[in-house]
Protein backbone atom coordinates (compact mmCIF):
# COMPACT_ATOMS: atom_id res chain seq x y z
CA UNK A 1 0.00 0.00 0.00
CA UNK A 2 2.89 2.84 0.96
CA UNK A 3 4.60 2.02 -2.10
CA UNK A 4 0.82 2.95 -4.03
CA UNK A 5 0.61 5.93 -2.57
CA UNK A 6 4.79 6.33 -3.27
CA UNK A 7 3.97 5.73 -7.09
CA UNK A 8 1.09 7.37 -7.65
CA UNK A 9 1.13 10.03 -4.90
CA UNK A 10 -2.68 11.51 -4.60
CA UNK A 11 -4.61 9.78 -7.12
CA UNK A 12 -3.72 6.21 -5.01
CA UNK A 13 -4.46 7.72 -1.99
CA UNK A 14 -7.72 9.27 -2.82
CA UNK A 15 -8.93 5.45 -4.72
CA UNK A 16 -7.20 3.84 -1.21
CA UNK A 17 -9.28 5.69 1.05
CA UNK A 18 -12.90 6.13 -1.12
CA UNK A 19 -12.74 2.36 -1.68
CA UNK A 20 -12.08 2.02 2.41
CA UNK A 21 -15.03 4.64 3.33
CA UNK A 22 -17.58 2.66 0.66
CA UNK A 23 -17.17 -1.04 2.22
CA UNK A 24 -13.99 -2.61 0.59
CA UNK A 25 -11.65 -3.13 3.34
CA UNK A 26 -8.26 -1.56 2.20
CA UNK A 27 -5.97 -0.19 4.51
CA UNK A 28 -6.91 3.43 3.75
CA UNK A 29 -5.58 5.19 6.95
CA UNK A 30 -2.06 3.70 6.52
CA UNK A 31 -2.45 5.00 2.87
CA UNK A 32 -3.09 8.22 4.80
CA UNK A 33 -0.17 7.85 7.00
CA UNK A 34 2.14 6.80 4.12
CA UNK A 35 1.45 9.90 2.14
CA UNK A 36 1.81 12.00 5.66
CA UNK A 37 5.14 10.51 5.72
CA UNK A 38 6.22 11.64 2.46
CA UNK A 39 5.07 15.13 2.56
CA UNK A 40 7.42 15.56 5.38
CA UNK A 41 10.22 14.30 3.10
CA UNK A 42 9.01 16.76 0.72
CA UNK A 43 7.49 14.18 -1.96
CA UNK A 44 3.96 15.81 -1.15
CA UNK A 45 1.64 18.88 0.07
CA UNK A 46 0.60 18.31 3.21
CA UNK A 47 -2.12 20.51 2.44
CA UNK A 48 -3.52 18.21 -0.79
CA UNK A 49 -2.67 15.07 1.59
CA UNK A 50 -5.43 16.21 3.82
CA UNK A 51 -7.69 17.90 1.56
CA UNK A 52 -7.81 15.06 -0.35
CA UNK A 53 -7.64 12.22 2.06
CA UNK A 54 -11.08 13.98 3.85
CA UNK A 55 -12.65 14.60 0.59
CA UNK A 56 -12.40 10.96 -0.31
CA UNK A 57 -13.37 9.50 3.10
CA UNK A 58 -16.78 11.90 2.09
CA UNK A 59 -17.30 10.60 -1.19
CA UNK A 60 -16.95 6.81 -0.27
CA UNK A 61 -18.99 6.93 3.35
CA UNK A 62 -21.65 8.66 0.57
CA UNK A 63 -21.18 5.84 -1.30
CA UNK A 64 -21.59 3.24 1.19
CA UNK A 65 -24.11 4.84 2.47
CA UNK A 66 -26.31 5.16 -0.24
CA UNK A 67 -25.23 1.60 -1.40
CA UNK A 68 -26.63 1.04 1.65
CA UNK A 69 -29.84 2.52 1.60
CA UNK A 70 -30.77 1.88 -1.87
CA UNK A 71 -29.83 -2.04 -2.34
CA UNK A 72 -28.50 -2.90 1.25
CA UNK A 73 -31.71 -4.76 2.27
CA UNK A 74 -32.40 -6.82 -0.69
CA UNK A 75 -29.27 -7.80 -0.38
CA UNK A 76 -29.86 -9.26 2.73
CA UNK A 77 -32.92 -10.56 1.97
CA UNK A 78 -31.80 -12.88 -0.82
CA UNK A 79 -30.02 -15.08 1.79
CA UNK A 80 -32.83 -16.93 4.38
CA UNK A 81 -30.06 -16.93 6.81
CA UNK A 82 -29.02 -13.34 5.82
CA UNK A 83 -32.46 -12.82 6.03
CA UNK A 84 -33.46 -14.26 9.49
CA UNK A 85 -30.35 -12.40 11.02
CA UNK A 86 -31.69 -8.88 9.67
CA UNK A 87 -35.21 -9.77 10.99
CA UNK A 88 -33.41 -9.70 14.41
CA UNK A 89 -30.90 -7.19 14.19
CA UNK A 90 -32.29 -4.88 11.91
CA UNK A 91 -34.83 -3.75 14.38
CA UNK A 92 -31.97 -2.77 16.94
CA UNK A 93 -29.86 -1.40 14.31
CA UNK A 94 -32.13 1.58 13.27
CA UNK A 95 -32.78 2.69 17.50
CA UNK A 96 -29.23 2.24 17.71
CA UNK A 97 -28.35 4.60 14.78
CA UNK A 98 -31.78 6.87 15.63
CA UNK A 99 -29.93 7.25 19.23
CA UNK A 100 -26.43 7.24 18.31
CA UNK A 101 -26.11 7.28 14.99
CA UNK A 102 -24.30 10.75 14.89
CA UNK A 103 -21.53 9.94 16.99
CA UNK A 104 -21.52 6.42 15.56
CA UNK A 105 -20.68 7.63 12.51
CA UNK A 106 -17.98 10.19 13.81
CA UNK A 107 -16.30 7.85 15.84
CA UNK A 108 -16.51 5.08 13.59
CA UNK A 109 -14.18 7.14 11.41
CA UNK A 110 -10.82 6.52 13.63
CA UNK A 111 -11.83 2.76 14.02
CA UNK A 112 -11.26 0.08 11.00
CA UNK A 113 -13.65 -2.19 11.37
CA UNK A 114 -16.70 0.76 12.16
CA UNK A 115 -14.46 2.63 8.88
CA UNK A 116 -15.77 0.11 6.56
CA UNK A 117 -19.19 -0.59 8.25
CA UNK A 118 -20.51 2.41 9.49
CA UNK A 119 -22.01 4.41 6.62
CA UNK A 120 -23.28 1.17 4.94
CA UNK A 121 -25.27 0.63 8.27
CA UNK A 122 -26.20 3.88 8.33
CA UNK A 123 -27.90 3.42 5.38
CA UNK A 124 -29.31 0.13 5.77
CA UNK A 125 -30.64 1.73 8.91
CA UNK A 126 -32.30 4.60 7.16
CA UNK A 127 -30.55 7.53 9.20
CA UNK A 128 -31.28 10.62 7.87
CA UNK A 129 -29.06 11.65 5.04
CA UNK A 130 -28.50 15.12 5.93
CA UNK A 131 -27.32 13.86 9.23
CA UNK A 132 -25.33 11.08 8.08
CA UNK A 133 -23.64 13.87 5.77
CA UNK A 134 -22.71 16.71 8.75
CA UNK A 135 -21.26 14.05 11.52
CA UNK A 136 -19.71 12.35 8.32
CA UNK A 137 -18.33 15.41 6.89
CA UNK A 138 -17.13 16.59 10.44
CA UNK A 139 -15.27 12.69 11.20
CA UNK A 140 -13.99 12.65 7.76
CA UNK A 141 -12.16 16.40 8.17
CA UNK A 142 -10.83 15.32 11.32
CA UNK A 143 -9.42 12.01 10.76
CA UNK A 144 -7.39 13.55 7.97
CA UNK A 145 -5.98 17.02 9.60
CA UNK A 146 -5.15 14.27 12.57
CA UNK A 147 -3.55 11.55 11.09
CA UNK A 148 -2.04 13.62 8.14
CA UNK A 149 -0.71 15.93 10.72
CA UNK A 150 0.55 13.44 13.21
CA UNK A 151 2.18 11.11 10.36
CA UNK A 152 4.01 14.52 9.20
CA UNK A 153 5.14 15.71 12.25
CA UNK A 154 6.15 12.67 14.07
CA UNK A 155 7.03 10.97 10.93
CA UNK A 156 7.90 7.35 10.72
CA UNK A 157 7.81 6.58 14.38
CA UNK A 158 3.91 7.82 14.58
CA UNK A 159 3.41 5.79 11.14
CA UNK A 160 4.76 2.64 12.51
CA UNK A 161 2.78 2.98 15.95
CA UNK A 162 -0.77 3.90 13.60
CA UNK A 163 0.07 0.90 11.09
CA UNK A 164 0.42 -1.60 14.15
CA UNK A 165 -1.56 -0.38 16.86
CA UNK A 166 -4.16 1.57 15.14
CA UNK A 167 -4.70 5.48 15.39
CA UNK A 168 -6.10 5.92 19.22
CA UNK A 169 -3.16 3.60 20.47
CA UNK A 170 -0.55 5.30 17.85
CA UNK A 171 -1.69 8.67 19.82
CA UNK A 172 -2.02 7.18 23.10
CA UNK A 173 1.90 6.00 22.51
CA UNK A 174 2.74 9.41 21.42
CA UNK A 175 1.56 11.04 24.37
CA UNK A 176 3.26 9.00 26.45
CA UNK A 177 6.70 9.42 24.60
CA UNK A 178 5.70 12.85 25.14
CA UNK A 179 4.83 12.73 29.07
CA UNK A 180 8.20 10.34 29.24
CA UNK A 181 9.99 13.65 28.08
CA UNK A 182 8.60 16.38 29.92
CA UNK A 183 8.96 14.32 33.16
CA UNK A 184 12.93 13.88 32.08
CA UNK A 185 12.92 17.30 31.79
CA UNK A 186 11.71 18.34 35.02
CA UNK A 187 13.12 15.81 36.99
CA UNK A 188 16.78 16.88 35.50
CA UNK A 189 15.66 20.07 36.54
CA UNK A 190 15.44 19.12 39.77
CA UNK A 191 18.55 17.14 39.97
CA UNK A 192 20.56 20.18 38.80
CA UNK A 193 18.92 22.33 41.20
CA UNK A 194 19.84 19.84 44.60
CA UNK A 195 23.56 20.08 42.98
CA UNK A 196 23.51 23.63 42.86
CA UNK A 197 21.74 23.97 46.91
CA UNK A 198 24.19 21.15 47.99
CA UNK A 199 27.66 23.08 46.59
C-alpha cells in the first residue's frame, strides 16, 4: 500500500481511502499515513494530503451509504439466513443509529472495522441523510488534519505505531513518549537544582 501511494502520490491515496469509506476493506488510513510521511520528506503537500484524504473519506462513506440505503436490504434478503439475522438485528440497528447514529458515525471514522461498516449501516438503517452527511463530513475532516498531521510531524515513528496499533493507540503511545519527556525534563531540573543547593 505505501509504495501505491509512493507511485502514484494523490490519485492512489484518494482510490485507497474512497474504496475504504464505501465497504472494501483496504488499509486506507495507513495509505493516509504513508502519504503524511512523504510530505514531510518533501514528496507531497501536506495541504492536498489532507484535503484530499477527507474529501475521499466523504465521497466513499456517501457511497456506502447510499449503497446502503438503496440495495443494502435486498441484499440481505436474498439469503434466508441473511435474512433471518436482519429480521433480528435490523430492528436494533435503526434505534441504535436513531440514538447514536451521529456519533456512531464520527467515531466510527478513527476505528477500522466501524471505517468500513458504518455508513453502509447507516444506510441500511435509514438515518437521515442530511445527518449522516454533517457528523460524516465533520469525522472525515478530522481524521485527515489528525492523522495527516501526526504522520508529518512525528514521521515514521507515529506511522509505525498507527500501522500496528491503530490510530487511538498510535496517539495514546505518542503522548506517552511525550509525558516520558517532559517528566525527564523536570526531573533533571530538579537534579541540577539539589547540585547547585548542595555546593
Amino acid at each position: 500500500m505505501t509504495s501505491l501511494v509512493h507511485h502514484y502520490g494523490l490519485i492512489a491515496l484518494f482510490l485507497i481511502v474512497m474504496l475504504e469509506s464505501g465497504g472494501v476493506p483496504l488499509p486506507g488510513e495507513t495509505a493516509l499515513v504513508a502519504a503524511g510521511v512523504f510530505a514531510s520528506q518533501g514528496e507531497l503537500n501536506i495541504v492536498e494530503v489532507i484535503a484530499v484524504a477527507a474529501v475521499a473519506a466523504i465521497i466513499g462513506d456517501n457511497l456506502g451509504y447510499w449503497a446502503g440505503r438503496t440495495g443494502g436490504r435486498k441484499l440481505l434478503e436474498r439469503s434466508k439466513f441473511l435474512s433471518r439475522w436482519m429480521d433480528r438485528v435490523l430492528p436494533w440497528a435503526e434505534g441504535f443509529f436513531h440514538r447514536h447514529g451521529a456519533k456512531t458515525i464520527f467515531i466510527g471514522r478513527f476505528f477500522s472495522v466501524l471505517r468500513v461498516t458504518a455508513a453502509w449501516m447507516a444506510g441500511v438503517s435509514r438515518m437521515p441523510w442530511l445527518k449522516f452527511l454533517a457528523w460524516n463530513a465533520a469525522g472525515g475532516i478530522c481524521w485527515a488534519v489528525l492523522v495527516g498531521l501526526v504522520a508529518y510531524y512525528l514521521g515514521h515513528a507515529a506511522a509505525d505505531a498507527i500501522s500496528r496499533y491503530g490510530l487511538i493507540g498510535g496517539v495514546a503511545l505518542v503522548v506517552l513518549a511525550a509525558l516520558a519527556l517532559v517528566g525527564f525534563h523536570f526531573w533533571k531540573k530538579r537534579l541540577l537544582r539539589a547540585e547547585s543547593q548542595s555546593s
